[in-house]
PDB file of N, CA and C in Angstrom:
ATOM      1  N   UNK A   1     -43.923   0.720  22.955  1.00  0.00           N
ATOM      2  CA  UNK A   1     -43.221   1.638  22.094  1.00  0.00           C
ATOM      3  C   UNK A   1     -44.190   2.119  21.015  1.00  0.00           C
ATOM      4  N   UNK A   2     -43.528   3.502  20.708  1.00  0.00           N
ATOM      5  CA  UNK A   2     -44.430   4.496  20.044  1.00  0.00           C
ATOM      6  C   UNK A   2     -44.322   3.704  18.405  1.00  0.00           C
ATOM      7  N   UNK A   3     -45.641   2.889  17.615  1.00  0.00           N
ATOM      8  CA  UNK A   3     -45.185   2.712  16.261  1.00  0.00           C
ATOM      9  C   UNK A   3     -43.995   3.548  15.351  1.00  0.00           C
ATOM     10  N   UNK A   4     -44.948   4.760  15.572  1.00  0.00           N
ATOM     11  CA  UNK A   4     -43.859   5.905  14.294  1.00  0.00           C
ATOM     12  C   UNK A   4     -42.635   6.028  14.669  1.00  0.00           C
ATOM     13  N   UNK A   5     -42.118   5.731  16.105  1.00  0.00           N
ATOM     14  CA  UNK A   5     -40.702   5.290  16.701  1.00  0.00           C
ATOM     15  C   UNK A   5     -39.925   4.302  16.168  1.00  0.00           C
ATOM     16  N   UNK A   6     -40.894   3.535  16.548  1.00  0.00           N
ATOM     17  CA  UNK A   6     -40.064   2.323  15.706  1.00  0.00           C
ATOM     18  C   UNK A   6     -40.100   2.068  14.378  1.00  0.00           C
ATOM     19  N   UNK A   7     -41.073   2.645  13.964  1.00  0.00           N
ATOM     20  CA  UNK A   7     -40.787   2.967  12.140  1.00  0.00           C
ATOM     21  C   UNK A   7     -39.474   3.433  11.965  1.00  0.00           C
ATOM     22  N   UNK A   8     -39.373   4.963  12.437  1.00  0.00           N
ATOM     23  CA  UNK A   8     -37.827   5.574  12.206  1.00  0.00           C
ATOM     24  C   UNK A   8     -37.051   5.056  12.361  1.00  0.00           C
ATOM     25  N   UNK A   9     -36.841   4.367  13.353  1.00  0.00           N
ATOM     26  CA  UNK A   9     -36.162   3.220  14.291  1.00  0.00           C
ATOM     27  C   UNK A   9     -35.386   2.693  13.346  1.00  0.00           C
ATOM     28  N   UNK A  10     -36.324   1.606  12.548  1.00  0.00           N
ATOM     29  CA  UNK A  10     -35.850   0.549  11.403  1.00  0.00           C
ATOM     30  C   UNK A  10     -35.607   1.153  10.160  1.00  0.00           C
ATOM     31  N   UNK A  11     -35.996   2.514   9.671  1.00  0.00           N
ATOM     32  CA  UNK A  11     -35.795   3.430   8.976  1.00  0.00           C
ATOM     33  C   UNK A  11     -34.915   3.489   8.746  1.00  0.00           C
ATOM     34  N   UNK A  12     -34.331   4.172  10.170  1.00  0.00           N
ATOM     35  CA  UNK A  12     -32.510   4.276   9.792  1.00  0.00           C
ATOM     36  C   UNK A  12     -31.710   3.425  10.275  1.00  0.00           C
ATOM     37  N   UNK A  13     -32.034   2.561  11.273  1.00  0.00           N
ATOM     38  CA  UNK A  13     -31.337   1.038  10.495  1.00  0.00           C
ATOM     39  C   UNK A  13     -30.939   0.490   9.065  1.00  0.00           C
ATOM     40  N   UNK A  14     -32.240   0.090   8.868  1.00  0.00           N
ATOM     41  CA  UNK A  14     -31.895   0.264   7.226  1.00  0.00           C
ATOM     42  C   UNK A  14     -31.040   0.779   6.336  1.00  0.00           C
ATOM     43  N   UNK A  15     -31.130   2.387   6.822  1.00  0.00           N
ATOM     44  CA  UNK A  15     -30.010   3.038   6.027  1.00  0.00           C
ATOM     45  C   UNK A  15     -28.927   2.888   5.881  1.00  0.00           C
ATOM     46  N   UNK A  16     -28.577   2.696   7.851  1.00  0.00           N
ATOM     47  CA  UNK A  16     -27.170   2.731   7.667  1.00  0.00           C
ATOM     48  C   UNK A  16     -26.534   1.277   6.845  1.00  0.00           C
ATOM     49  N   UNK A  17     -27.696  -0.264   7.580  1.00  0.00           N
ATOM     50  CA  UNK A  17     -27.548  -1.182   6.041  1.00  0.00           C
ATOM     51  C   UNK A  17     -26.920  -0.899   5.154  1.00  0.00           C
ATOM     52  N   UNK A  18     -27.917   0.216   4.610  1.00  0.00           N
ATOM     53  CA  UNK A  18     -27.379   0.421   3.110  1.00  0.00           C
ATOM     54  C   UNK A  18     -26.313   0.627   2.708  1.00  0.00           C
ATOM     55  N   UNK A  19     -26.119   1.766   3.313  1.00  0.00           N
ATOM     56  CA  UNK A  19     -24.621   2.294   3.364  1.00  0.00           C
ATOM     57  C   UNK A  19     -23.278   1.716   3.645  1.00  0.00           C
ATOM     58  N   UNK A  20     -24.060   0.408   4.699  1.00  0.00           N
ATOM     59  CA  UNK A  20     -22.506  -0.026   5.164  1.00  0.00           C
ATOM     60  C   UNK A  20     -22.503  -1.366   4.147  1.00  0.00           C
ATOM     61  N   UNK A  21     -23.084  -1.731   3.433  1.00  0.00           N
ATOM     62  CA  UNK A  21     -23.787  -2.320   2.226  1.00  0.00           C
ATOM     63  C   UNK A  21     -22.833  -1.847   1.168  1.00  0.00           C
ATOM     64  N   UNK A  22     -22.883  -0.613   0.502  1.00  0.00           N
ATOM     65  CA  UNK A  22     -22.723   0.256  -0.272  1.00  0.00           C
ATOM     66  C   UNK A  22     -21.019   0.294  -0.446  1.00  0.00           C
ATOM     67  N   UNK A  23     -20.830   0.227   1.262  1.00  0.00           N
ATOM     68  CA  UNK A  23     -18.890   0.521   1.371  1.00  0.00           C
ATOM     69  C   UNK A  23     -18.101  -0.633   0.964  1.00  0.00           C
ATOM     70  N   UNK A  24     -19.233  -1.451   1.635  1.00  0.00           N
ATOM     71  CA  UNK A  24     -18.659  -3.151   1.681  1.00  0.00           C
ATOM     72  C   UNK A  24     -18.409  -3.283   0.204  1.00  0.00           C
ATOM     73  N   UNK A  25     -19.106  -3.565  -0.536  1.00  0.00           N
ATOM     74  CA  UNK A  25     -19.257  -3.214  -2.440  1.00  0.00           C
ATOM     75  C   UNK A  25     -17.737  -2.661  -2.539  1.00  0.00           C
ATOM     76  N   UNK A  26     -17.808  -1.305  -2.214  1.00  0.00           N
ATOM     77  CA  UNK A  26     -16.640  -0.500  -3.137  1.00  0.00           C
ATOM     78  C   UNK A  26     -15.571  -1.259  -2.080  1.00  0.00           C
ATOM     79  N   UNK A  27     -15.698  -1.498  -1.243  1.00  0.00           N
ATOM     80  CA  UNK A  27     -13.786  -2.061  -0.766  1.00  0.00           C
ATOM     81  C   UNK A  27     -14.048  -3.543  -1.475  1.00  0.00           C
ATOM     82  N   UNK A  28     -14.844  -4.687  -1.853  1.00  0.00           N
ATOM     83  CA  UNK A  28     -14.695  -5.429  -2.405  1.00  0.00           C
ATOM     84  C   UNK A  28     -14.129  -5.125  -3.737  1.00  0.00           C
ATOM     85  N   UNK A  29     -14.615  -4.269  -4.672  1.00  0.00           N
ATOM     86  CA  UNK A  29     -14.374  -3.479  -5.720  1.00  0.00           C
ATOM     87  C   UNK A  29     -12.550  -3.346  -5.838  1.00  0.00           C
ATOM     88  N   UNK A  30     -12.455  -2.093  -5.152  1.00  0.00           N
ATOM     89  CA  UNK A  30     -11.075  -2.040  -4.311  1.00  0.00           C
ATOM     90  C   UNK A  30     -10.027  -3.262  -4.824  1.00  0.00           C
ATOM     91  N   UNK A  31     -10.509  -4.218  -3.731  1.00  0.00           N
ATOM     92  CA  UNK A  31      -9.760  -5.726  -3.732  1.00  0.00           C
ATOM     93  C   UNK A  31      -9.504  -5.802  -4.536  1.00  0.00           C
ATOM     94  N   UNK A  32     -10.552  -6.398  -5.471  1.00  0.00           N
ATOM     95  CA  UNK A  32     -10.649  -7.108  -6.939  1.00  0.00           C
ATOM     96  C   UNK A  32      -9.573  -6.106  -7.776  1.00  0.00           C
ATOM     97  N   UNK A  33      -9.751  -5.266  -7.717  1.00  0.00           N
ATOM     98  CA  UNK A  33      -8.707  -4.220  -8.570  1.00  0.00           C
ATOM     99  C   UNK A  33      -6.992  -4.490  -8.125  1.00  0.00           C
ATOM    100  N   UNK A  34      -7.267  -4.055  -6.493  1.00  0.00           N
ATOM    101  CA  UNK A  34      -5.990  -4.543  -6.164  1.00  0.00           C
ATOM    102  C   UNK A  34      -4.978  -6.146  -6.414  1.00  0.00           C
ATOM    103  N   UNK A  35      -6.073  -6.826  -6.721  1.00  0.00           N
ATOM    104  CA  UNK A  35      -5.959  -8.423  -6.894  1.00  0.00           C
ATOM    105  C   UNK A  35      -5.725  -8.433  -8.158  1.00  0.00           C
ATOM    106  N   UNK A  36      -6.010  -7.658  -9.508  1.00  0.00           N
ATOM    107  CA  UNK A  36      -5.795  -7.962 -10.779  1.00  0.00           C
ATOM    108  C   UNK A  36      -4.405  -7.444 -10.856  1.00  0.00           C
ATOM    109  N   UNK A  37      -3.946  -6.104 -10.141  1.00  0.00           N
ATOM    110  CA  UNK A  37      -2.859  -5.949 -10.672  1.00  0.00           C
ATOM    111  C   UNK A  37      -1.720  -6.569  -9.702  1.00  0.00           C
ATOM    112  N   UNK A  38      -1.685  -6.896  -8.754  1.00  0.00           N
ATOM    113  CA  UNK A  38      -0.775  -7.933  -8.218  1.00  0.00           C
ATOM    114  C   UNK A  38      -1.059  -9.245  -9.349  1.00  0.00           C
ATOM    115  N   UNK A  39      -2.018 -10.204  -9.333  1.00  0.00           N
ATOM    116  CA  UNK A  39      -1.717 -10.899 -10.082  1.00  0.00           C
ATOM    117  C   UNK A  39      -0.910 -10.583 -11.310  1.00  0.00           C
ATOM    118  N   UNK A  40      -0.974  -9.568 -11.973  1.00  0.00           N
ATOM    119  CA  UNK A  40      -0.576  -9.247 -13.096  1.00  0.00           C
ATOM    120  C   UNK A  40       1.022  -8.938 -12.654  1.00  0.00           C
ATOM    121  N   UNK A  41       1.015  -8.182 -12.067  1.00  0.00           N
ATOM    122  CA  UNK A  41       2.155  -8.407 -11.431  1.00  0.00           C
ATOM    123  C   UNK A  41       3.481  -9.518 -11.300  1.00  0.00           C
ATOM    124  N   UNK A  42       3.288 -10.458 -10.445  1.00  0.00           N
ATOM    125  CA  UNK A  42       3.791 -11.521 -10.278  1.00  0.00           C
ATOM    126  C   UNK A  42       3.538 -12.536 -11.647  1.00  0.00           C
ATOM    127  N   UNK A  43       2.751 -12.436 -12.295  1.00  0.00           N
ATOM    128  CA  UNK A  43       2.645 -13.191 -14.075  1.00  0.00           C
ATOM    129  C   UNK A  43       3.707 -12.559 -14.363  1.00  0.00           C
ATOM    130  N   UNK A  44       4.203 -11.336 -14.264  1.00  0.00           N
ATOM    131  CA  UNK A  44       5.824 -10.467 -15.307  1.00  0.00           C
ATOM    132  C   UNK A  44       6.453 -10.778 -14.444  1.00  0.00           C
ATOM    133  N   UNK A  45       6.560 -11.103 -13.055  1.00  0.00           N
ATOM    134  CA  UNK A  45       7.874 -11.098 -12.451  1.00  0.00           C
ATOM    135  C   UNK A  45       8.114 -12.497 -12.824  1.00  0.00           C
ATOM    136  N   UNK A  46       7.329 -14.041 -12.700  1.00  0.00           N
ATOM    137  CA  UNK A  46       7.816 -15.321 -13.289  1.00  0.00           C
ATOM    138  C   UNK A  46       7.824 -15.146 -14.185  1.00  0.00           C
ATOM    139  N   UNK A  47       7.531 -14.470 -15.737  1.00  0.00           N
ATOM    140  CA  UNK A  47       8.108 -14.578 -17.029  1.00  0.00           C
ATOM    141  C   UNK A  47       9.511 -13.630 -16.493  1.00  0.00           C
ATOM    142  N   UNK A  48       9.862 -12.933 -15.966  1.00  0.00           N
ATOM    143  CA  UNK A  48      11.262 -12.447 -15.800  1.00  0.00           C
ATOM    144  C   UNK A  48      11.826 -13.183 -15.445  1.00  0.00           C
ATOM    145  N   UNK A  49      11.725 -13.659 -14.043  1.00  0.00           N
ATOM    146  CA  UNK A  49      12.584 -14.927 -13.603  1.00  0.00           C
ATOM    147  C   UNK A  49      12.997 -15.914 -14.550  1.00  0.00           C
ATOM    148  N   UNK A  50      12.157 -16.300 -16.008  1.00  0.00           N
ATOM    149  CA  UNK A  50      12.037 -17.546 -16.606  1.00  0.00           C
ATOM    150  C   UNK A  50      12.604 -16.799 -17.660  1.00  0.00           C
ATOM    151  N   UNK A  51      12.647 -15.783 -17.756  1.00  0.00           N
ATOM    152  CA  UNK A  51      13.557 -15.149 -19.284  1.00  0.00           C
ATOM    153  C   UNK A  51      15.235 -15.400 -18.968  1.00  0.00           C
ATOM    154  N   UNK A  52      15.343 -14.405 -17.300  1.00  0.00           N
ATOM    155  CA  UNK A  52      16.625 -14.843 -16.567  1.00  0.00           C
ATOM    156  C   UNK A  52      17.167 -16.082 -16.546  1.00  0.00           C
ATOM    157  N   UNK A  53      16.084 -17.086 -16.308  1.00  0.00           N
ATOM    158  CA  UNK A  53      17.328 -18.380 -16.288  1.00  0.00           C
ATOM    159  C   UNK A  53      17.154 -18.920 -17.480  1.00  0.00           C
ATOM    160  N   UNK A  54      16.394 -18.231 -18.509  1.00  0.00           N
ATOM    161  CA  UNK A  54      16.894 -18.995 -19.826  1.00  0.00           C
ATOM    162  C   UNK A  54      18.138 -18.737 -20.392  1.00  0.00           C
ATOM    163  N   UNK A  55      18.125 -17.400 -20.061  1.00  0.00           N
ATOM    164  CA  UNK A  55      19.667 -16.833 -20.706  1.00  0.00           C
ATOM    165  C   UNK A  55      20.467 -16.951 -19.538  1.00  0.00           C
ATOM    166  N   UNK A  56      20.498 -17.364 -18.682  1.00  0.00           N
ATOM    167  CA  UNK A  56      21.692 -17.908 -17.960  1.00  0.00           C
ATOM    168  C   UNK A  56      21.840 -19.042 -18.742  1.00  0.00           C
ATOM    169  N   UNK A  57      21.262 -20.276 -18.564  1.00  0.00           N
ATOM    170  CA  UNK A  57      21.448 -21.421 -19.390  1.00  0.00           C
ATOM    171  C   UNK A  57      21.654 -21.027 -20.613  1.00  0.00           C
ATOM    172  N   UNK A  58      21.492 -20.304 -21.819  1.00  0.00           N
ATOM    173  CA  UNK A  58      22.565 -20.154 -23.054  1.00  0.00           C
ATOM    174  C   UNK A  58      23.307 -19.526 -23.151  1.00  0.00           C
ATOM    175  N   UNK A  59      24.182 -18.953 -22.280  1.00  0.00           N
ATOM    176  CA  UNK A  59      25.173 -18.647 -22.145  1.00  0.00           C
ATOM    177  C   UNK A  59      26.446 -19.152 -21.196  1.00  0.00           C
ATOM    178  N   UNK A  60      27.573 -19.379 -22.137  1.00  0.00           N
ATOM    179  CA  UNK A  60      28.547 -19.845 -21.684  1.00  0.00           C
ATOM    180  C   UNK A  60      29.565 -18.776 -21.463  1.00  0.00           C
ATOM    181  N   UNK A  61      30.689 -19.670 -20.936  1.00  0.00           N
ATOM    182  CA  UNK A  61      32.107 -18.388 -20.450  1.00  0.00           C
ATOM    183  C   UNK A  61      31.622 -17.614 -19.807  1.00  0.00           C
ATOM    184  N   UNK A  62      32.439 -16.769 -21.215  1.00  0.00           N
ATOM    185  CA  UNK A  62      32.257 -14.917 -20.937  1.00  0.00           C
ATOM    186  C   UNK A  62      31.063 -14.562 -21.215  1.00  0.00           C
ATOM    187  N   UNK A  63      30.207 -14.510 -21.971  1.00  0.00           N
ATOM    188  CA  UNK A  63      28.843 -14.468 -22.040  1.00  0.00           C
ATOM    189  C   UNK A  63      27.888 -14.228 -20.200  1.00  0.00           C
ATOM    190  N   UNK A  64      27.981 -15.610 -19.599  1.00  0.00           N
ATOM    191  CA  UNK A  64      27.556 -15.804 -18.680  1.00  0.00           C
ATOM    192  C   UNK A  64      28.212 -15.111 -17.831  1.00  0.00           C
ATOM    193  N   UNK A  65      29.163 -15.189 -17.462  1.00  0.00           N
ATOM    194  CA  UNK A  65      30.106 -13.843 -16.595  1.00  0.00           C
ATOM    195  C   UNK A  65      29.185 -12.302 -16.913  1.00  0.00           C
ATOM    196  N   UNK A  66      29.441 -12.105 -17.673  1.00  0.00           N
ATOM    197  CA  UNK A  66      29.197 -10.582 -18.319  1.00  0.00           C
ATOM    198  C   UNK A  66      27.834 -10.270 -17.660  1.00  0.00           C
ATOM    199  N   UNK A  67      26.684 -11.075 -17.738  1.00  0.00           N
ATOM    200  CA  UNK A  67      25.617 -11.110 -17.648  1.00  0.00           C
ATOM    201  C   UNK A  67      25.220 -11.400 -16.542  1.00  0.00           C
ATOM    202  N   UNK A  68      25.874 -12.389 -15.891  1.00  0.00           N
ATOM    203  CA  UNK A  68      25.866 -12.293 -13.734  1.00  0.00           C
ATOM    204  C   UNK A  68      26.317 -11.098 -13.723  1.00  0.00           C
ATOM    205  N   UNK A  69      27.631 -10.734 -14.351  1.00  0.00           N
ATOM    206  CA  UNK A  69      27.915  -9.560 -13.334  1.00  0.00           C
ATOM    207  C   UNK A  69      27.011  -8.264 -13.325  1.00  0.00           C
ATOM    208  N   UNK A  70      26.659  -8.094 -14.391  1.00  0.00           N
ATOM    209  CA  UNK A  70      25.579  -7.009 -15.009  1.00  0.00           C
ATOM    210  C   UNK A  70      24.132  -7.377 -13.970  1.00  0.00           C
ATOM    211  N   UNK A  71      24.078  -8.101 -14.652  1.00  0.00           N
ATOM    212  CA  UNK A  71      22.019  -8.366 -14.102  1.00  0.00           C
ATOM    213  C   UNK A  71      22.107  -8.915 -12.480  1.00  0.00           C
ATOM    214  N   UNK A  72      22.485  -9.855 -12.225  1.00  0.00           N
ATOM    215  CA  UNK A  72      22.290 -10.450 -11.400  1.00  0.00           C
ATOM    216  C   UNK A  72      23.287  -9.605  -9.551  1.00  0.00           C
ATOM    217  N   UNK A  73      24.801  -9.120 -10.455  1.00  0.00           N
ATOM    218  CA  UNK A  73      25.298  -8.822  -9.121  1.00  0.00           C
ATOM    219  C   UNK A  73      25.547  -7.353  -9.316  1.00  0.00           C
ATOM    220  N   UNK A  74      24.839  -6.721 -10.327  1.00  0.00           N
ATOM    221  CA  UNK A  74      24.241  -5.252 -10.170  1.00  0.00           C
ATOM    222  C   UNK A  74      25.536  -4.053 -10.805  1.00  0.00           C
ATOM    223  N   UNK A  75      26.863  -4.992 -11.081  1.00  0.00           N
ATOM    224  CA  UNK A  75      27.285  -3.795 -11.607  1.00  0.00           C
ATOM    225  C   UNK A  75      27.336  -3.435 -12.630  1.00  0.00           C
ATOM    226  N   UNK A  76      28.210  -1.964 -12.807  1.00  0.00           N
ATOM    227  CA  UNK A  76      27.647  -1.431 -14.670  1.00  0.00           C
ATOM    228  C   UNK A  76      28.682  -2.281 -15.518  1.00  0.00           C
ATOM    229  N   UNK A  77      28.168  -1.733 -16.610  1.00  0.00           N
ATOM    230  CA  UNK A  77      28.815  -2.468 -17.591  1.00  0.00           C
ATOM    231  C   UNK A  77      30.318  -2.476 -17.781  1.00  0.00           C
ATOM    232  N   UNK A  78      30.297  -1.354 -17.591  1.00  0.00           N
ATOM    233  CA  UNK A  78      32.118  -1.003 -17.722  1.00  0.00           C
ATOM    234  C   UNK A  78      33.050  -2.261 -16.226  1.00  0.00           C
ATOM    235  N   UNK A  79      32.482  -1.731 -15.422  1.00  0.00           N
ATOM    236  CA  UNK A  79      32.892  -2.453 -13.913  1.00  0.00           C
ATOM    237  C   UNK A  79      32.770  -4.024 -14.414  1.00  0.00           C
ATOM    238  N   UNK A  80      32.016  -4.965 -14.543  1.00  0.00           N
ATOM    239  CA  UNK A  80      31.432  -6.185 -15.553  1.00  0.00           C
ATOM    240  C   UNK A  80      32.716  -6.353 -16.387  1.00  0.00           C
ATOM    241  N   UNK A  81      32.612  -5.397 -17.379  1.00  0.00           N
ATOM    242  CA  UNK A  81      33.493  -5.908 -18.208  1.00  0.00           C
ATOM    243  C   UNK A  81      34.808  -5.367 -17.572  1.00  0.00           C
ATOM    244  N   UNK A  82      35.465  -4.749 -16.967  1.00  0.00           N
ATOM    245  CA  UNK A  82      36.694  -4.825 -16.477  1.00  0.00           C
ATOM    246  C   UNK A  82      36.761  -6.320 -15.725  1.00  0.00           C
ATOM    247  N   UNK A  83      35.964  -6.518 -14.673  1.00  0.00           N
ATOM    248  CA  UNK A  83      35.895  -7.752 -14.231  1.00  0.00           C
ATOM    249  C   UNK A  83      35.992  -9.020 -14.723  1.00  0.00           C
ATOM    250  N   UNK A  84      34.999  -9.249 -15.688  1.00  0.00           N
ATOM    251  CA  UNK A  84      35.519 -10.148 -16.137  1.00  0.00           C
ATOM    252  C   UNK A  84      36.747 -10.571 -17.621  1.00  0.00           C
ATOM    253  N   UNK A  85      37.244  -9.253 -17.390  1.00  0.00           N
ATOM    254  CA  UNK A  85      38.126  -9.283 -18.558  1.00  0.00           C
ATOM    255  C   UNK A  85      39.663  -9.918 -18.074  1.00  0.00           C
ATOM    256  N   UNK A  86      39.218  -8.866 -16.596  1.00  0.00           N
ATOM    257  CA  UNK A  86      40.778  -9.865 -15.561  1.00  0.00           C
ATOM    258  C   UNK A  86      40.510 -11.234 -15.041  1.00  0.00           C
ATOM    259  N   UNK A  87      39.345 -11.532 -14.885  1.00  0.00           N
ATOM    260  CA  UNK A  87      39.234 -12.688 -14.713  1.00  0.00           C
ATOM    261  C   UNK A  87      39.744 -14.178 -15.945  1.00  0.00           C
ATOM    262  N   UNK A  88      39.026 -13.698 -16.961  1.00  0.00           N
ATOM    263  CA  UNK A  88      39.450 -14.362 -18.107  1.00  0.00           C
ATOM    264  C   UNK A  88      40.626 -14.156 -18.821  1.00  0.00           C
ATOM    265  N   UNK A  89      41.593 -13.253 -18.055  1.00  0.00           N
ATOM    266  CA  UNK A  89      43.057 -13.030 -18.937  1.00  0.00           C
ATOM    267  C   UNK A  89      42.267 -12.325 -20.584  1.00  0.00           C
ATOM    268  N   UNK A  90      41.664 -11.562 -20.439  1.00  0.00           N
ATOM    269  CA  UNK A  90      41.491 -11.274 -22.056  1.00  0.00           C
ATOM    270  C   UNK A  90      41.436  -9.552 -21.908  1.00  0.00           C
ATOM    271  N   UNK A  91      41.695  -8.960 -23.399  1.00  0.00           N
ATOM    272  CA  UNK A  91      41.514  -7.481 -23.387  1.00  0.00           C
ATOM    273  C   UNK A  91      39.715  -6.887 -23.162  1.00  0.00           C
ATOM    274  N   UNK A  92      39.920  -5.738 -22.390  1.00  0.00           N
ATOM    275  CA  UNK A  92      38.780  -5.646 -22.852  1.00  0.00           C
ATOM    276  C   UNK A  92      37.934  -4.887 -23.805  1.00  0.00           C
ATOM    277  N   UNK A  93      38.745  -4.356 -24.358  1.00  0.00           N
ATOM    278  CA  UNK A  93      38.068  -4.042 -26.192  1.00  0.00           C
ATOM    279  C   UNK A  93      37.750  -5.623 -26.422  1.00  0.00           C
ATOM    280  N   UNK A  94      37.921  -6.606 -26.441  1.00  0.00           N
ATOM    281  CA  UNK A  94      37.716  -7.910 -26.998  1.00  0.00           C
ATOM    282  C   UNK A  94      36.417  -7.818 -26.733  1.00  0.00           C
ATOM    283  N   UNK A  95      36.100  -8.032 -25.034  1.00  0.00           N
ATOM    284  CA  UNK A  95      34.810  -7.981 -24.577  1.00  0.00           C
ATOM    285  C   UNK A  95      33.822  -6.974 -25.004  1.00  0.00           C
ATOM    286  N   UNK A  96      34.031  -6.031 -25.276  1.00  0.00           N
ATOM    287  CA  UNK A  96      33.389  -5.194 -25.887  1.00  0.00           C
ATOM    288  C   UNK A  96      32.592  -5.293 -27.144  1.00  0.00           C
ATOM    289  N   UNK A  97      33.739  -5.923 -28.020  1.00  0.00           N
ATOM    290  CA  UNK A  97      33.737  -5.727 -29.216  1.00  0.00           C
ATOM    291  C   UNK A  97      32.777  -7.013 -29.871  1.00  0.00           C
ATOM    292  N   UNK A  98      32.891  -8.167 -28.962  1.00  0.00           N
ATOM    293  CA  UNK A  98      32.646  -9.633 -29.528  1.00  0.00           C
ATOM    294  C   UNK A  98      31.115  -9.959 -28.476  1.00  0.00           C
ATOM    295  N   UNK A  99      31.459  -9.864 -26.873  1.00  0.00           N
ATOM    296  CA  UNK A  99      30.792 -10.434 -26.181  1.00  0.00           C
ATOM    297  C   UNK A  99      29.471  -9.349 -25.481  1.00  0.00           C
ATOM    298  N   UNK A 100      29.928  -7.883 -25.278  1.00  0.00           N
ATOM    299  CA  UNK A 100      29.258  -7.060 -24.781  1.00  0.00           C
ATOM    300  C   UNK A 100      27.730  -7.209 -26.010  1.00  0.00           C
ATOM    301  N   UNK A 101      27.691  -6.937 -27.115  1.00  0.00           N
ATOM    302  CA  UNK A 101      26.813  -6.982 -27.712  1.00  0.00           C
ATOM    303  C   UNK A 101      25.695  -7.863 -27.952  1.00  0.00           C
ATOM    304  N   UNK A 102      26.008  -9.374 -27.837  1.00  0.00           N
ATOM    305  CA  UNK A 102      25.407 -10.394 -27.777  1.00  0.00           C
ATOM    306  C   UNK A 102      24.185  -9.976 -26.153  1.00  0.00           C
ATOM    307  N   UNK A 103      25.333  -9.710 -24.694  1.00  0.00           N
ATOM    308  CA  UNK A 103      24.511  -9.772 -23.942  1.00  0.00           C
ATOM    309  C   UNK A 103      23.615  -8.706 -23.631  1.00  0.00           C
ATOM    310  N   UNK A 104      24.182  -7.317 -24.349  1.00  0.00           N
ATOM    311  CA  UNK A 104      23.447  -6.396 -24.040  1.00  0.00           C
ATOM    312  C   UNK A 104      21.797  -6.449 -24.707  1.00  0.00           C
ATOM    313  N   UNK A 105      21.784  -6.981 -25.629  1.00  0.00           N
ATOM    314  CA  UNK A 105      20.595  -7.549 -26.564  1.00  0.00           C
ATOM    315  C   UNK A 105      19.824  -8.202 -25.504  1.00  0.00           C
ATOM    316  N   UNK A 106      20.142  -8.998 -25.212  1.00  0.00           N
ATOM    317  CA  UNK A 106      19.294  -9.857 -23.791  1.00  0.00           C
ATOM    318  C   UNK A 106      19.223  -8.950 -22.411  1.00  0.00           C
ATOM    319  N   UNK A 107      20.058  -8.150 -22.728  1.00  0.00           N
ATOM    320  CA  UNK A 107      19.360  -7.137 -20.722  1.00  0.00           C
ATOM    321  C   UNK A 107      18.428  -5.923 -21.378  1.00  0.00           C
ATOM    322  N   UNK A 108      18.633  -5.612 -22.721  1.00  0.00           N
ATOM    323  CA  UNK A 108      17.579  -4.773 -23.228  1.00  0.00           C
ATOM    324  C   UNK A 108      16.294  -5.173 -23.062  1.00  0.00           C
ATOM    325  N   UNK A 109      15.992  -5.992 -23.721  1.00  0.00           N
ATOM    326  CA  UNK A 109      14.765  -7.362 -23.156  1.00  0.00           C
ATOM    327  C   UNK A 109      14.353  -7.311 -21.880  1.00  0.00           C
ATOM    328  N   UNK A 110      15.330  -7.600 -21.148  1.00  0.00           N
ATOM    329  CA  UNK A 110      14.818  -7.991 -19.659  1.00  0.00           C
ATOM    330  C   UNK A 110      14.408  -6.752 -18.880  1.00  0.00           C
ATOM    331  N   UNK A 111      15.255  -5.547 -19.273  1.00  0.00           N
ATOM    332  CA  UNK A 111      15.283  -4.581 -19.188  1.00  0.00           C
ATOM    333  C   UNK A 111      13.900  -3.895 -19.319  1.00  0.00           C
ATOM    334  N   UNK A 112      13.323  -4.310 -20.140  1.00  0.00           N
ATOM    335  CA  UNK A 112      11.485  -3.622 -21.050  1.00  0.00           C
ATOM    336  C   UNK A 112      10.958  -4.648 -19.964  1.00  0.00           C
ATOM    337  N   UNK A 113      11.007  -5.938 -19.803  1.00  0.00           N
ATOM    338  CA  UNK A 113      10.511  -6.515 -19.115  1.00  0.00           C
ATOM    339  C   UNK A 113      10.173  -5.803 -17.781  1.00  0.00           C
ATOM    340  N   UNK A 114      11.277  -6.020 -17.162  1.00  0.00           N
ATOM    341  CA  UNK A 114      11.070  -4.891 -15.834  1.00  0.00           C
ATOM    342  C   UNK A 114      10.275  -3.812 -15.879  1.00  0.00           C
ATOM    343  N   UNK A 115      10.507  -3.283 -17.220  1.00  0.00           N
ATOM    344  CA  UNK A 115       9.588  -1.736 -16.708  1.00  0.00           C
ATOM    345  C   UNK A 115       8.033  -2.138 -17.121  1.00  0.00           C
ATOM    346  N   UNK A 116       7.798  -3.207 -17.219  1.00  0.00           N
ATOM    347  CA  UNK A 116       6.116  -3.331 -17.136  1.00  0.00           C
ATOM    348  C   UNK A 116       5.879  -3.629 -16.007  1.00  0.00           C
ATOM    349  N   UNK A 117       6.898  -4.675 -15.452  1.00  0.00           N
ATOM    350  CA  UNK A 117       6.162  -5.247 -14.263  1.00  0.00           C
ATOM    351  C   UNK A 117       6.417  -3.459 -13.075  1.00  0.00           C
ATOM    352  N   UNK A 118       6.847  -2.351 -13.280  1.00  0.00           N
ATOM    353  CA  UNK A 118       6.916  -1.692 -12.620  1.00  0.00           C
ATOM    354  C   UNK A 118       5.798  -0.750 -12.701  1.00  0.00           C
TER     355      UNK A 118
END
């Protein structure tokens, strides 16, 4: 074989090396990026989870009602508090007036929470 052949030869061998060198880099790059914000990620979703069952655990009754029914089994507030207003035999201006406020304070929270981890 012709030297200056095989010069070019390994020439662009080399190159493409480089290049496939070069890609390898940026999709590692890539990763690492993709890897910070999943981690980051899942760090807000267990502080959510751990905000959630704190305020499940301080809340009792109606409190805790209000707040399953809201957060956890998705309906609105009004629906929630009709619900558990027949459930508990109570009016629901009561709920409104006494219990809605306490929990809405805590889904506001959780609420901001969510929209980071989003």
């Amino acid at each position: 074989m012709d030297w200056f052949l095989y010069y070019e030869k390994v020439k662009y061998e080399l190159k493409i090396s480089k290049n496939r060198l070069k890609m390898i880099k940026q999709y590692e790059k890539n990763l690492e990026e993709e890897r910070s914000k999943i981690e980051t990620i899942v760090y807000l979703q267990k502080e959510l989870l751990n905000q959630i069952s704190h305020d499940l655990e301080t809340y009792h009754g109606i409190e805790y009602k209000l707040f399953n029914e809201i957060m956890v089994n998705g309906l609105s507030v009004t629906r929630a508090i009709e619900k558990v207003a027949h459930e508990e035999e109570k009016d629901e201006s009561t709920l409104w007036k006494y219990y809605y406020p306490k929990v809405k304070k805590k889904i506001t929270e959780l609420q901001a929470i969510m929209l980071e981890v989003n």
